[in-house]
C-alpha atoms as a PDB file:
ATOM      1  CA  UNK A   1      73.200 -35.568   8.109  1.00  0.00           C
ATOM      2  CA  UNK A   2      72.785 -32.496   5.798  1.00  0.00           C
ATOM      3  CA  UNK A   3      74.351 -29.537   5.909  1.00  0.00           C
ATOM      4  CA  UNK A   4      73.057 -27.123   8.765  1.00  0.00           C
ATOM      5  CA  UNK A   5      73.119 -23.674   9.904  1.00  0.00           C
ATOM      6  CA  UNK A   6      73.941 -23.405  12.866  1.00  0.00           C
ATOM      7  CA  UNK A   7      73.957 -20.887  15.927  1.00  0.00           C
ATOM      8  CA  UNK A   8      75.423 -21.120  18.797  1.00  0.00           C
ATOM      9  CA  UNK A   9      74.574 -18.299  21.116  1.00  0.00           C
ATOM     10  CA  UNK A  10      77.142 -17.157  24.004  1.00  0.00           C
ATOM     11  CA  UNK A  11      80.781 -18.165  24.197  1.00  0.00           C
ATOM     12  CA  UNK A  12      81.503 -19.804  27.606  1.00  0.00           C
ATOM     13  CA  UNK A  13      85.546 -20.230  27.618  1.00  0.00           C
ATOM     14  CA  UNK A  14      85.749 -20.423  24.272  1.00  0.00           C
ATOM     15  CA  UNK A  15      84.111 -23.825  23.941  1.00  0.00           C
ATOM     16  CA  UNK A  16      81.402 -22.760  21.573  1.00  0.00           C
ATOM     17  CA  UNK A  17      83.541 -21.556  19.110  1.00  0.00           C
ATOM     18  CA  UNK A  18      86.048 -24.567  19.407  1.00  0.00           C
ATOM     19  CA  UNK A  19      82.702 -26.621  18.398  1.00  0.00           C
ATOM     20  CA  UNK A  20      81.732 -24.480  15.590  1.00  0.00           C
ATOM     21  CA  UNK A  21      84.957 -24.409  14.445  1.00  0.00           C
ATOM     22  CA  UNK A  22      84.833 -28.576  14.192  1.00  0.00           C
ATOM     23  CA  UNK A  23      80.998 -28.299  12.578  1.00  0.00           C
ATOM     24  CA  UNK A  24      82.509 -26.528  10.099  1.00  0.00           C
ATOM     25  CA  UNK A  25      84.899 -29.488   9.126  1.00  0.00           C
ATOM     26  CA  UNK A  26      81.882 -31.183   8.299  1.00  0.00           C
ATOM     27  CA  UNK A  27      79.970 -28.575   6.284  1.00  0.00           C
ATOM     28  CA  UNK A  28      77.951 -26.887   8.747  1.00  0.00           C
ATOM     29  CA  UNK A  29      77.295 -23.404   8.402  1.00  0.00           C
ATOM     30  CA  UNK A  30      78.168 -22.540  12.414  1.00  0.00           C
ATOM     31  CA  UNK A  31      78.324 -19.037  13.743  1.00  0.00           C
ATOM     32  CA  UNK A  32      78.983 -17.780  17.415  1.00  0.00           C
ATOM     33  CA  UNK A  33      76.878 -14.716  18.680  1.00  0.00           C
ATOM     34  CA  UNK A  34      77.871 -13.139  21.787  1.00  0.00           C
ATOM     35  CA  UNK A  35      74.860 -11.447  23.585  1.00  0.00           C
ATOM     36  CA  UNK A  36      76.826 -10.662  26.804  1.00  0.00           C
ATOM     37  CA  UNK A  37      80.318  -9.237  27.088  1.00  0.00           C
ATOM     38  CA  UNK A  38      83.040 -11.202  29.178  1.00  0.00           C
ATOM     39  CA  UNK A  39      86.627  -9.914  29.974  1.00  0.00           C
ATOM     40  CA  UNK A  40      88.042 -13.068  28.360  1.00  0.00           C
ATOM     41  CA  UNK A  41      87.355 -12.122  25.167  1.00  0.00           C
ATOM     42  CA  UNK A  42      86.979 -15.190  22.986  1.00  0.00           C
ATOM     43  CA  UNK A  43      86.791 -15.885  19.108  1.00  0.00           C
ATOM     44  CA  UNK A  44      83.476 -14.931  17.803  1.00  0.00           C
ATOM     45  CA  UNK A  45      81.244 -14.066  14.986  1.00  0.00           C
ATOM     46  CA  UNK A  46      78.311 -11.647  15.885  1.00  0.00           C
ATOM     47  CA  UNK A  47      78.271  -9.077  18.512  1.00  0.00           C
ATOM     48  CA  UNK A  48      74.486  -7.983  20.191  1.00  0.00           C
ATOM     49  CA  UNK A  49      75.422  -7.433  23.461  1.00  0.00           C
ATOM     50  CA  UNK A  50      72.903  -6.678  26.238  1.00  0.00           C
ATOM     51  CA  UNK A  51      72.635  -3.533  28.581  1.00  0.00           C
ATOM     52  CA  UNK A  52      71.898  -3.248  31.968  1.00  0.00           C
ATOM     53  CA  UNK A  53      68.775  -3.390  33.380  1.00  0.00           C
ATOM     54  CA  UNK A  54      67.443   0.449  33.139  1.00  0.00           C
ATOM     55  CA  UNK A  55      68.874   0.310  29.167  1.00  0.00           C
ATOM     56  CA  UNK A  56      64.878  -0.277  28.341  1.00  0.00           C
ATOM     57  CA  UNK A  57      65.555   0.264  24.263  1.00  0.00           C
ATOM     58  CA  UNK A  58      68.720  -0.694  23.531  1.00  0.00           C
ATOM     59  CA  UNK A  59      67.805  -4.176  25.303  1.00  0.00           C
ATOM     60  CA  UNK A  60      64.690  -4.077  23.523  1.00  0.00           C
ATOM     61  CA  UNK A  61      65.903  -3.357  19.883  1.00  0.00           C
ATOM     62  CA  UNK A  62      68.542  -6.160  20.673  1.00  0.00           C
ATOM     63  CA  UNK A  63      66.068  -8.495  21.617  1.00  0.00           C
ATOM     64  CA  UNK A  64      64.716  -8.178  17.911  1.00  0.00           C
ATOM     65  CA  UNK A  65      67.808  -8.192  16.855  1.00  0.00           C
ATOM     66  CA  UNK A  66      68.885 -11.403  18.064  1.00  0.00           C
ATOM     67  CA  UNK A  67      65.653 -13.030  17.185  1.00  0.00           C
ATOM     68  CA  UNK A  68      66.163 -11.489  13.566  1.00  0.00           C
ATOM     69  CA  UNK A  69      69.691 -13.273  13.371  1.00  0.00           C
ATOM     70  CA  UNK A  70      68.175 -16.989  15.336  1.00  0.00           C
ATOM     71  CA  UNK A  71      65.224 -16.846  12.134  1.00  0.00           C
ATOM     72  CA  UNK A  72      67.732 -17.750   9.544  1.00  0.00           C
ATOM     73  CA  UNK A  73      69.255 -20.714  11.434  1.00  0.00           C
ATOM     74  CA  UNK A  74      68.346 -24.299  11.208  1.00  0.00           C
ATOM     75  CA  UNK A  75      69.100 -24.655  14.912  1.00  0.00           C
ATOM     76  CA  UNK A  76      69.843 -23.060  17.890  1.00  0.00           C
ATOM     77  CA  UNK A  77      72.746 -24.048  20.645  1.00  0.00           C
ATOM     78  CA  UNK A  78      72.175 -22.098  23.385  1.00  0.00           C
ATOM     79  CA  UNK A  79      74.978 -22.284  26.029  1.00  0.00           C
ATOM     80  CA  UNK A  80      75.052 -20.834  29.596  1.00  0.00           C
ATOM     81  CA  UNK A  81      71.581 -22.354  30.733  1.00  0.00           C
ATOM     82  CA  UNK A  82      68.804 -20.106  30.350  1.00  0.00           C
ATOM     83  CA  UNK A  83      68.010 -17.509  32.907  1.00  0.00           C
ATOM     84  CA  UNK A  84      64.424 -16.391  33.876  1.00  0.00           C
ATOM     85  CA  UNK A  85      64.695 -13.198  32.071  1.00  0.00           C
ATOM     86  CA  UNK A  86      66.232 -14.875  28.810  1.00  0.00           C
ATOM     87  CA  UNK A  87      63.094 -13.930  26.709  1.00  0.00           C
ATOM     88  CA  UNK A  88      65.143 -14.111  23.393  1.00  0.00           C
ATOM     89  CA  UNK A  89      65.519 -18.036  23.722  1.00  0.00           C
ATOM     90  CA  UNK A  90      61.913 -18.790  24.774  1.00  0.00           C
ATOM     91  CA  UNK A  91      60.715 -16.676  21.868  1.00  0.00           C
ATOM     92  CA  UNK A  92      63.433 -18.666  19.681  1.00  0.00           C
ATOM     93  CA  UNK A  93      61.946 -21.842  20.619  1.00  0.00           C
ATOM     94  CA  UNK A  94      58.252 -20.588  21.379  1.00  0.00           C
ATOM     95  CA  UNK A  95      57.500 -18.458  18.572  1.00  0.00           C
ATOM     96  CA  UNK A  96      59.976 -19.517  15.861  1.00  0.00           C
ATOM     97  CA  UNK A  97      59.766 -23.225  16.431  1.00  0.00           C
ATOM     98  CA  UNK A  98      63.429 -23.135  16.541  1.00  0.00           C
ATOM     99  CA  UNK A  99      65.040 -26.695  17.652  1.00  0.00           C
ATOM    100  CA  UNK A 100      67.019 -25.799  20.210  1.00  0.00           C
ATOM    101  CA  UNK A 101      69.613 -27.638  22.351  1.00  0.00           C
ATOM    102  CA  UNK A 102      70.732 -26.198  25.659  1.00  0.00           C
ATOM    103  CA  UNK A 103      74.106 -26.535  27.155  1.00  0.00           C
ATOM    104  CA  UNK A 104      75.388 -25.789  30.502  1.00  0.00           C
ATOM    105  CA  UNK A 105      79.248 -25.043  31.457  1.00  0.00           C
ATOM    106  CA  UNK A 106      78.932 -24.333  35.365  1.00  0.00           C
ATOM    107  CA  UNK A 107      77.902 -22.199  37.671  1.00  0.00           C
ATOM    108  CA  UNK A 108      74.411 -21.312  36.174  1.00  0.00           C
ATOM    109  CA  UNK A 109      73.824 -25.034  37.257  1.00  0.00           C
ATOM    110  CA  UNK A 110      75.329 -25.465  40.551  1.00  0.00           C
ATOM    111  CA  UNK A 111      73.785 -21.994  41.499  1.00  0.00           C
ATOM    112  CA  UNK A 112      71.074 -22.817  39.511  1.00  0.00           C
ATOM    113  CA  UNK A 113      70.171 -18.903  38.125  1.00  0.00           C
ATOM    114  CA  UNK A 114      70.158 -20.723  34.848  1.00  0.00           C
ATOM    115  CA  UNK A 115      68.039 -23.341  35.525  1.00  0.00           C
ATOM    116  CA  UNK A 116      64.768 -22.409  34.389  1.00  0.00           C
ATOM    117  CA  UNK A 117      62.247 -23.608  31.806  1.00  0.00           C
ATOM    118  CA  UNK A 118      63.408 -27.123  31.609  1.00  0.00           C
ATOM    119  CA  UNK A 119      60.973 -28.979  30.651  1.00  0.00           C
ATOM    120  CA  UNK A 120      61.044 -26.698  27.366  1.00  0.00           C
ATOM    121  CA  UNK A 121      64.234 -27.993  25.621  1.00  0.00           C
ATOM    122  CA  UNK A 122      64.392 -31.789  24.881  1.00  0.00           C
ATOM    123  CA  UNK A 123      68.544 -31.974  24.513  1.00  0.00           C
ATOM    124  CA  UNK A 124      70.252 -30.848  27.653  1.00  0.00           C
ATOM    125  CA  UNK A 125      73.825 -30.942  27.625  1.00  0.00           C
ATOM    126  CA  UNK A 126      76.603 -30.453  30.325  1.00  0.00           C
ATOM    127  CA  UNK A 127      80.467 -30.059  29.414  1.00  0.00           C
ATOM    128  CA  UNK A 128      81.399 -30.789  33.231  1.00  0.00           C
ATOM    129  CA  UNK A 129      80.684 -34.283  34.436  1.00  0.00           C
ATOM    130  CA  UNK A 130      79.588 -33.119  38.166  1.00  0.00           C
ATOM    131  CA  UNK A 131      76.800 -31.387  36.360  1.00  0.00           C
ATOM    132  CA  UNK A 132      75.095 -34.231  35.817  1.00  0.00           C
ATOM    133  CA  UNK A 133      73.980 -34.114  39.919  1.00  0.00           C
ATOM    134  CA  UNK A 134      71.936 -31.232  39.131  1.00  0.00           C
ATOM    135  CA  UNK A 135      70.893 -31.894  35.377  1.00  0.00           C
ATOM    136  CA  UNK A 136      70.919 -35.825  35.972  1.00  0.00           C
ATOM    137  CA  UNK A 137      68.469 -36.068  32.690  1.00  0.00           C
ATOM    138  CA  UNK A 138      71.694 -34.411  30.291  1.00  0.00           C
ATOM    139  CA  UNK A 139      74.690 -35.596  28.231  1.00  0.00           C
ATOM    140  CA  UNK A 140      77.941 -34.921  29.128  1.00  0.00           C
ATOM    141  CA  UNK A 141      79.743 -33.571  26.295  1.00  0.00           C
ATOM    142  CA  UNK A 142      83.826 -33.302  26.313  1.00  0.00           C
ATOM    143  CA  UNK A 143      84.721 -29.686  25.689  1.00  0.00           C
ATOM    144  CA  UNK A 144      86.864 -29.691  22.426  1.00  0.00           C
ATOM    145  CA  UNK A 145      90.186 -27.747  21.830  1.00  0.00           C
ATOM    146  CA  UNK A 146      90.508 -25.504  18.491  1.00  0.00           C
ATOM    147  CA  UNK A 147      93.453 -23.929  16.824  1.00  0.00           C
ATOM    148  CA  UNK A 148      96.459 -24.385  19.675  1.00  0.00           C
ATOM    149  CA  UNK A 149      99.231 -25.736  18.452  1.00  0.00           C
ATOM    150  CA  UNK A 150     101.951 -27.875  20.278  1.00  0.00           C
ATOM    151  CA  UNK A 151     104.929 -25.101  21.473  1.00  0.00           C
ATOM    152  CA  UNK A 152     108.620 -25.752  22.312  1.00  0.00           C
ATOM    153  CA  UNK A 153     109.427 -25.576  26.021  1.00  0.00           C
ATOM    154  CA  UNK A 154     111.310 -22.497  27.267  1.00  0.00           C
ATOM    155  CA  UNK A 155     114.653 -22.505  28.251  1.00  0.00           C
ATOM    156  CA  UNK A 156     115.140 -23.463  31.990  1.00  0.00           C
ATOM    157  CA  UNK A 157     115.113 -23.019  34.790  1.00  0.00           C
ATOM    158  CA  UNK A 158     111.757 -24.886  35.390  1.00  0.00           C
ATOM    159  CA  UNK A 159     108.926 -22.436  35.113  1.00  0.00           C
ATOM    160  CA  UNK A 160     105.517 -22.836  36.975  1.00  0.00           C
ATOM    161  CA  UNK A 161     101.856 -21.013  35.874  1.00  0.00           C
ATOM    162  CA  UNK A 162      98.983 -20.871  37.760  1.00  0.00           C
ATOM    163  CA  UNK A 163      96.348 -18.357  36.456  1.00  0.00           C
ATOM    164  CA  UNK A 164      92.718 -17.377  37.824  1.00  0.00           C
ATOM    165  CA  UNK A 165      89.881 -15.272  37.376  1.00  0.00           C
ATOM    166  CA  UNK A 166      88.571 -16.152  40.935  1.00  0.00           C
ATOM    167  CA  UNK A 167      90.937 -17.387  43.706  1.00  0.00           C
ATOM    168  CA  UNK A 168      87.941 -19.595  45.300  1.00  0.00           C
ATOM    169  CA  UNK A 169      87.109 -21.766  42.772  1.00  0.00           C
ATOM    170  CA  UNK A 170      91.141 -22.409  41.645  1.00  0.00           C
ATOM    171  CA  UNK A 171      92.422 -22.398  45.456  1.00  0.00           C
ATOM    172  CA  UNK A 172      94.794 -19.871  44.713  1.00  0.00           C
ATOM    173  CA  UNK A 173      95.831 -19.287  48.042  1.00  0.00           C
ATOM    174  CA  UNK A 174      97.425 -22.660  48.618  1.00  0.00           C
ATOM    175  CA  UNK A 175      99.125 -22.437  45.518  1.00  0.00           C
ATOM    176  CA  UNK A 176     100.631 -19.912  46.317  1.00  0.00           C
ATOM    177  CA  UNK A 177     101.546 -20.811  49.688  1.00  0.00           C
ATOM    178  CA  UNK A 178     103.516 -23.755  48.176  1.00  0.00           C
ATOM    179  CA  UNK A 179     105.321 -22.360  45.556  1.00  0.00           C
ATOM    180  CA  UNK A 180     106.765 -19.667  48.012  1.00  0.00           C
ATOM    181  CA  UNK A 181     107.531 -22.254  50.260  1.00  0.00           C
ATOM    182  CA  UNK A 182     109.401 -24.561  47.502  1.00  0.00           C
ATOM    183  CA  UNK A 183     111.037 -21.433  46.800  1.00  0.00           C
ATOM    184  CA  UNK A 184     112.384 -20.717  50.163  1.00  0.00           C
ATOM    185  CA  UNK A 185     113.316 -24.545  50.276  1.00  0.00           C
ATOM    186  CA  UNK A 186     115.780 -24.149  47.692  1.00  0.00           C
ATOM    187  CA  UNK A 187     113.909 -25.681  44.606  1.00  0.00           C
ATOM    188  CA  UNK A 188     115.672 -24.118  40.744  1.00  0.00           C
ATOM    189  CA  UNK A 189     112.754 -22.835  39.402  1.00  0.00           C
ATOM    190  CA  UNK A 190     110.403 -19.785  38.797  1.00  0.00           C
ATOM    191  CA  UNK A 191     106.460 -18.840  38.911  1.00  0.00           C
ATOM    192  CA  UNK A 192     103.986 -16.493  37.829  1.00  0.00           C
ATOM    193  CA  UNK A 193     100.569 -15.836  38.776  1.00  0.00           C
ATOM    194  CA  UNK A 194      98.041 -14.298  35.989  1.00  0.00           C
ATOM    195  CA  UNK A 195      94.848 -12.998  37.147  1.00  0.00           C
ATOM    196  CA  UNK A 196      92.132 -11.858  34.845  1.00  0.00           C
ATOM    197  CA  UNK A 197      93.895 -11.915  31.503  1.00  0.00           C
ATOM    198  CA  UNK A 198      92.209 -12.004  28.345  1.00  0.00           C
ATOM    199  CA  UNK A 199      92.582 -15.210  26.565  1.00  0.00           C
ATOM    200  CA  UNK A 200      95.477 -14.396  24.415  1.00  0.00           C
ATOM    201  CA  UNK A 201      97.657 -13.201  27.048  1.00  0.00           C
ATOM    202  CA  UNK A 202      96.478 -16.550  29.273  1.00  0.00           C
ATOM    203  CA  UNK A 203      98.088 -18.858  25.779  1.00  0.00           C
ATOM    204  CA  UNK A 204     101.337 -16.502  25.769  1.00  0.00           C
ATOM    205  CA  UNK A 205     101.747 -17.163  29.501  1.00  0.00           C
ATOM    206  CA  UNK A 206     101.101 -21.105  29.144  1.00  0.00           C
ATOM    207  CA  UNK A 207     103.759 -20.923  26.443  1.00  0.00           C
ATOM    208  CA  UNK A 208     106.409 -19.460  28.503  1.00  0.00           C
ATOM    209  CA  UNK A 209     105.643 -22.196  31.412  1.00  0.00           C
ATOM    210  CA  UNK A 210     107.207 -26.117  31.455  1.00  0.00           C
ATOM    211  CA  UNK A 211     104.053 -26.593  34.489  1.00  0.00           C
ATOM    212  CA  UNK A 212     100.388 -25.039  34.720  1.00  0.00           C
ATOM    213  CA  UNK A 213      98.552 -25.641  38.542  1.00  0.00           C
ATOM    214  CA  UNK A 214      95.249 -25.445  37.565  1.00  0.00           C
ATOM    215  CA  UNK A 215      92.886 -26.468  40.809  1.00  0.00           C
ATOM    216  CA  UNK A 216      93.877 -27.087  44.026  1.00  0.00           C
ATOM    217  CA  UNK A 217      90.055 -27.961  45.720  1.00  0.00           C
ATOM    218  CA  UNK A 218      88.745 -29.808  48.533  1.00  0.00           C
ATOM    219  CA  UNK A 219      85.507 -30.562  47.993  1.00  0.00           C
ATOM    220  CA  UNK A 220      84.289 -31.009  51.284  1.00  0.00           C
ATOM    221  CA  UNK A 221      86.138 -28.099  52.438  1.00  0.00           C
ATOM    222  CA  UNK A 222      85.349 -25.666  49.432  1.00  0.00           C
ATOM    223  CA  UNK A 223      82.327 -27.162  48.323  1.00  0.00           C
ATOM    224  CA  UNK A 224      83.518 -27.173  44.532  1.00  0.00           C
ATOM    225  CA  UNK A 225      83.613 -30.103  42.486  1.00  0.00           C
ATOM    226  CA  UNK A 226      87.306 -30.437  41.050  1.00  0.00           C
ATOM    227  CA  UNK A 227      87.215 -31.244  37.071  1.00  0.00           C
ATOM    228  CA  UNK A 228      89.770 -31.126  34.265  1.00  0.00           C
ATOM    229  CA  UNK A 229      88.856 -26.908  33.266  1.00  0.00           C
ATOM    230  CA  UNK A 230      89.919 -25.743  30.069  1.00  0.00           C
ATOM    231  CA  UNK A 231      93.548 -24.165  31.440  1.00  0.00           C
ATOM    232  CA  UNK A 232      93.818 -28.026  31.925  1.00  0.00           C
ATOM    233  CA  UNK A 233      93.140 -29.140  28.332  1.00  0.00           C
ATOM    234  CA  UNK A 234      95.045 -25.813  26.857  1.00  0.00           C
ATOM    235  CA  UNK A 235      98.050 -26.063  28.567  1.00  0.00           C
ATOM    236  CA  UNK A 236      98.348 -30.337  27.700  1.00  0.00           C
ATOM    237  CA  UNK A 237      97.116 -29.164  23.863  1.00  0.00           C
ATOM    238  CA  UNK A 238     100.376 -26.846  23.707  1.00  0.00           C
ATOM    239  CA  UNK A 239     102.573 -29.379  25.079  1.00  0.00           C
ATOM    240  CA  UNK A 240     102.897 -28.548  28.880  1.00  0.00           C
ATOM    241  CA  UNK A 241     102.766 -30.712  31.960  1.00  0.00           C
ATOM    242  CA  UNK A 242      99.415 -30.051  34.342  1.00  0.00           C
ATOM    243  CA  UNK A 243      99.030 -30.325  37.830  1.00  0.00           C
ATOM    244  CA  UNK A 244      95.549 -30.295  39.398  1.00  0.00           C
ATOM    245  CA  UNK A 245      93.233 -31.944  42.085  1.00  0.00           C
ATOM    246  CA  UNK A 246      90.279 -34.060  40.361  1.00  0.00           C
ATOM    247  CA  UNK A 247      87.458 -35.556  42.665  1.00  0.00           C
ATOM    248  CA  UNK A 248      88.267 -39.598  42.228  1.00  0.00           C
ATOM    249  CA  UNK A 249      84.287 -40.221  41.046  1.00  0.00           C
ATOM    250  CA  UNK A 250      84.804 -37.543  37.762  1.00  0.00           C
ATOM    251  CA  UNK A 251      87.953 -39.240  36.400  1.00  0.00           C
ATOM    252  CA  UNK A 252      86.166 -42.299  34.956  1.00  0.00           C
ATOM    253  CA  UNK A 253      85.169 -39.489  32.476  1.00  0.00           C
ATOM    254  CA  UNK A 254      88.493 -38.280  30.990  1.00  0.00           C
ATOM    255  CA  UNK A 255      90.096 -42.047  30.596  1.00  0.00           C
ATOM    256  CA  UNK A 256      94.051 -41.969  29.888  1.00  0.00           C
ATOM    257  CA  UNK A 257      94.262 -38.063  30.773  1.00  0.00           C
ATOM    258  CA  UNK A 258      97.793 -37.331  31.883  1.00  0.00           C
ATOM    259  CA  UNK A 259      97.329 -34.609  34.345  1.00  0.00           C
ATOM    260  CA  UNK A 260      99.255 -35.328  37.343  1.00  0.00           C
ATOM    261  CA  UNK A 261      96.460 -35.181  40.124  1.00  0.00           C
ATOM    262  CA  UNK A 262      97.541 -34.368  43.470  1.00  0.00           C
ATOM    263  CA  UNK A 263      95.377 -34.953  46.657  1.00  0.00           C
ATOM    264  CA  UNK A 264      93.913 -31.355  47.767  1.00  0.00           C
ATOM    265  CA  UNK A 265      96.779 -31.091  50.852  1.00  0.00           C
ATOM    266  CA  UNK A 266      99.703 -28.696  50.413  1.00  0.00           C
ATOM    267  CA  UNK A 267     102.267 -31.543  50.637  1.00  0.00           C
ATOM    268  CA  UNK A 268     101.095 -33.750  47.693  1.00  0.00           C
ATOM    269  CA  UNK A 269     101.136 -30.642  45.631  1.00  0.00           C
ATOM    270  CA  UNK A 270     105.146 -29.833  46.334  1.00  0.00           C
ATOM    271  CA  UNK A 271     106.135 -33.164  45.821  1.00  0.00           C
ATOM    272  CA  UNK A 272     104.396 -33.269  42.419  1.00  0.00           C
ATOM    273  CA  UNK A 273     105.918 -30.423  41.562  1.00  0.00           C
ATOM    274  CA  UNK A 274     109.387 -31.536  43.036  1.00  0.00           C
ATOM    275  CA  UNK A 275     109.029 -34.734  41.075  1.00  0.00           C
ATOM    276  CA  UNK A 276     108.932 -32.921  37.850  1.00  0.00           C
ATOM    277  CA  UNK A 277     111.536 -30.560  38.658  1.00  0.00           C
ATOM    278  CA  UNK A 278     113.997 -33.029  39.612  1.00  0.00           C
ATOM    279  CA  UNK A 279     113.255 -36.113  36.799  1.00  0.00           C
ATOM    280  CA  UNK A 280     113.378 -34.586  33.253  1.00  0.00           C
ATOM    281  CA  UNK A 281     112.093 -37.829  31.690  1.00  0.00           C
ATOM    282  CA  UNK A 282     108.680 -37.196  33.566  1.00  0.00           C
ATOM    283  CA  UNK A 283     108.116 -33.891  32.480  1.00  0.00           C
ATOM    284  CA  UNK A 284     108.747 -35.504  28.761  1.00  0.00           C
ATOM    285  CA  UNK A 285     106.424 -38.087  29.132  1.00  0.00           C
ATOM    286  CA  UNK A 286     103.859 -35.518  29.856  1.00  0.00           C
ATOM    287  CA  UNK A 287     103.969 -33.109  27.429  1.00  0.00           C
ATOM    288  CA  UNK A 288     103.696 -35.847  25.077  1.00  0.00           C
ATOM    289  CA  UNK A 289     101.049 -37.813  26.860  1.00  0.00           C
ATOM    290  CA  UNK A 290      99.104 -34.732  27.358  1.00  0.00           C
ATOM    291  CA  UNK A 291      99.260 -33.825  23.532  1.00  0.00           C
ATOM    292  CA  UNK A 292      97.962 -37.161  21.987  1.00  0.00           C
ATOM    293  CA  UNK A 293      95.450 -36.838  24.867  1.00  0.00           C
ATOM    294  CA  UNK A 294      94.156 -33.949  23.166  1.00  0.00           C
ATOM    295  CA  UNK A 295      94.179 -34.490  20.207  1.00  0.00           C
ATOM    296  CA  UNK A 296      92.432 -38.121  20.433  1.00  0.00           C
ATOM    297  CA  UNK A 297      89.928 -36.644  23.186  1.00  0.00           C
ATOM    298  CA  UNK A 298      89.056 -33.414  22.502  1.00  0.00           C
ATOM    299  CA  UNK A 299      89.267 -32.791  18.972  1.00  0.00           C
ATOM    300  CA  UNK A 300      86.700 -30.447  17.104  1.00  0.00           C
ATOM    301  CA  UNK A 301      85.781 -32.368  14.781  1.00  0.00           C
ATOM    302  CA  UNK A 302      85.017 -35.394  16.906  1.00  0.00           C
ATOM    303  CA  UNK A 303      82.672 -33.530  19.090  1.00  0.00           C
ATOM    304  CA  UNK A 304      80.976 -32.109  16.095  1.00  0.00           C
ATOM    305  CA  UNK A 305      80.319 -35.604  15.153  1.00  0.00           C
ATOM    306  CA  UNK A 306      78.815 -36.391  18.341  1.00  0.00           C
ATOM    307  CA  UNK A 307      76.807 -33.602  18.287  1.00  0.00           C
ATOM    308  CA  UNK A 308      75.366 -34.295  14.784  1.00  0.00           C
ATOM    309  CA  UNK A 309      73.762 -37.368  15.945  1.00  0.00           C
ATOM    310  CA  UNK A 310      72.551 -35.797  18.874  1.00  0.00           C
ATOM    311  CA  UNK A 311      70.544 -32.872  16.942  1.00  0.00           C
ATOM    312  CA  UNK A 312      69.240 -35.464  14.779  1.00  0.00           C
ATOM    313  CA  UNK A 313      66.792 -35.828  17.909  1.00  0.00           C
ATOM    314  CA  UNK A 314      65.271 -32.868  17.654  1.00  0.00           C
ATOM    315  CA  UNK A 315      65.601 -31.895  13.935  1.00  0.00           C
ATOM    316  CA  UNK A 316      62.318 -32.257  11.880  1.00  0.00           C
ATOM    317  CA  UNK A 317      62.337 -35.283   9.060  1.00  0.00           C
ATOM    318  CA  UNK A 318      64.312 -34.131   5.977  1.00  0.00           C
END
């Protein structure tokens, strides 16, 4: 394929970024704008963020703005779904001709605010396997992993992370509830809970942990799909052992991943966690399982490749 320019336009956990950092392994001209400011604050390239709804001219003069940036791009990558009001990417694909693929991370799906104007993009992608109920017509992509590097485990005694931005969808609660029970059973080991933390402080905390709990859901009971999240694929990139619940249909999806997947009752989620604390040549075999995982899996520069033969779909003859 020949080189491209490349925009990808919002920043959903990072993931963007991560693939334009792999396009650019391959010659691709790739850029990140943000257009809407999140607490996490990811890497990025271009800033035009978006007012609120009475902010009638700044909205308006960014609405230019972003078109203005979109006209010098060979294609567009639009992630987040597309919500009713997101004039910018039907004018993109409307009024520039812009080929434009549109990716969807999670809840604009399964809530479906950022379901609308399908029928106008030809490439839909999803980077969460239970997507594909909703969007059954997509590709599932594998989110890729840029710039963490493998870390040397703390010191012990055994330390356990689980972090969230919203208890529901992580199960917080019973997380919780078991480490403060392991505690008061006796188990040699410490926790810490991180809530809302901007993404740099989320990587110093993973590096200060031997174990990350990322989910512990019940679909039937929470009515959330459990999937490996990015905390998941972090945590294994830098060398750490991961504990979650995965629904048993999604796995088929991430074959020889290493996380150690409990069943979504509080018991199964101690003894995991017991099992690691109390056999050092498990937690071993994980942190180097979950590493060549990774790195094999979710590299940058083998989604980028995936993705170039995918825009060659919608790109116009050279």
């Amino acid at each position: 394929m020949k080189t491209l320019r490349i925009l990808h336009i919002e920043n959903q956990a990072g993931v963007p970024y991560s693939i334009s950092e792999g396009q650019k392994q391959l010659g691709h001209d790739s850029k990140v704008l943000e257009t809407y400011r999140g607490f996490v604050n990811e890497p990025h390239d271009f800033e035009l963020y978006y007012g609120g709804n009475l902010e009638i001219l700044k909205n308006l003069t960014n609405l230019s703005n972003v078109i203005k940036l979109a006209k010098g791009y060979d294609l567009i990558h639009l992630h987040g779904g597309v919500h009713w009001k997101r004039v910018d990417a039907l004018a993109i694909r409307k009024i520039l001709r812009k080929p434009m693929v549109v990716h969807y991370h999670g809840s604009e799906t399964r809530q479906g605010y950022g379901l609308h104007y399908r029928n106008l993009w030809k490439v839909k992608l999803v980077s969460r396997p239970d997507l594909l109920e909703w969007l059954p017509e997509a590709r599932f992509i594998r989110s890729p992993i840029a710039g963490i590097l493998r870390k040397e485990l703390p010191e012990y005694p055994l330390k356990v992370l689980h972090m969230y931005h919203n208890p529901k969808t992580k199960g917080s609660g019973a997380i919780i509830r078991v480490l403060e029970s392991l505690k008061k059973e006796g188990l040699d080991f410490e926790y810490e809970i991180i809530v809302k933390k901007p993404h740099e402080e989320a990587l110093k905390a993973i590096a200060r942990s031997h174990i990350v709990i990322d989910q512990f859901l019940d679909r039937e009971k929470d009515r959330i799909p459990s999937v490996i999240g990015m905390i998941s694929l972090e945590s294994m990139a830098m060398g750490r052992a991961v504990i979650s619940t995965m629904d048993t249909k999604y796995r088929q999806y991430y074959p020889e991943c290493p996380v150690v997947y409990c069943e979504p009752n509080e018991a199964d989620l101690a003894e995991g966690i017991r099992r690691i604390a109390d056999e050092p040549g498990v937690l071993r075999h994980l942190v180097e399982s979950g590493v060549k995982y990774v790195n094999e899996y979710h590299s940058p520069l083998k989604t980028a490749k995936e993705l170039d033969s995918i825009y060659s779909q919608i790109l116009p003859p050279r």
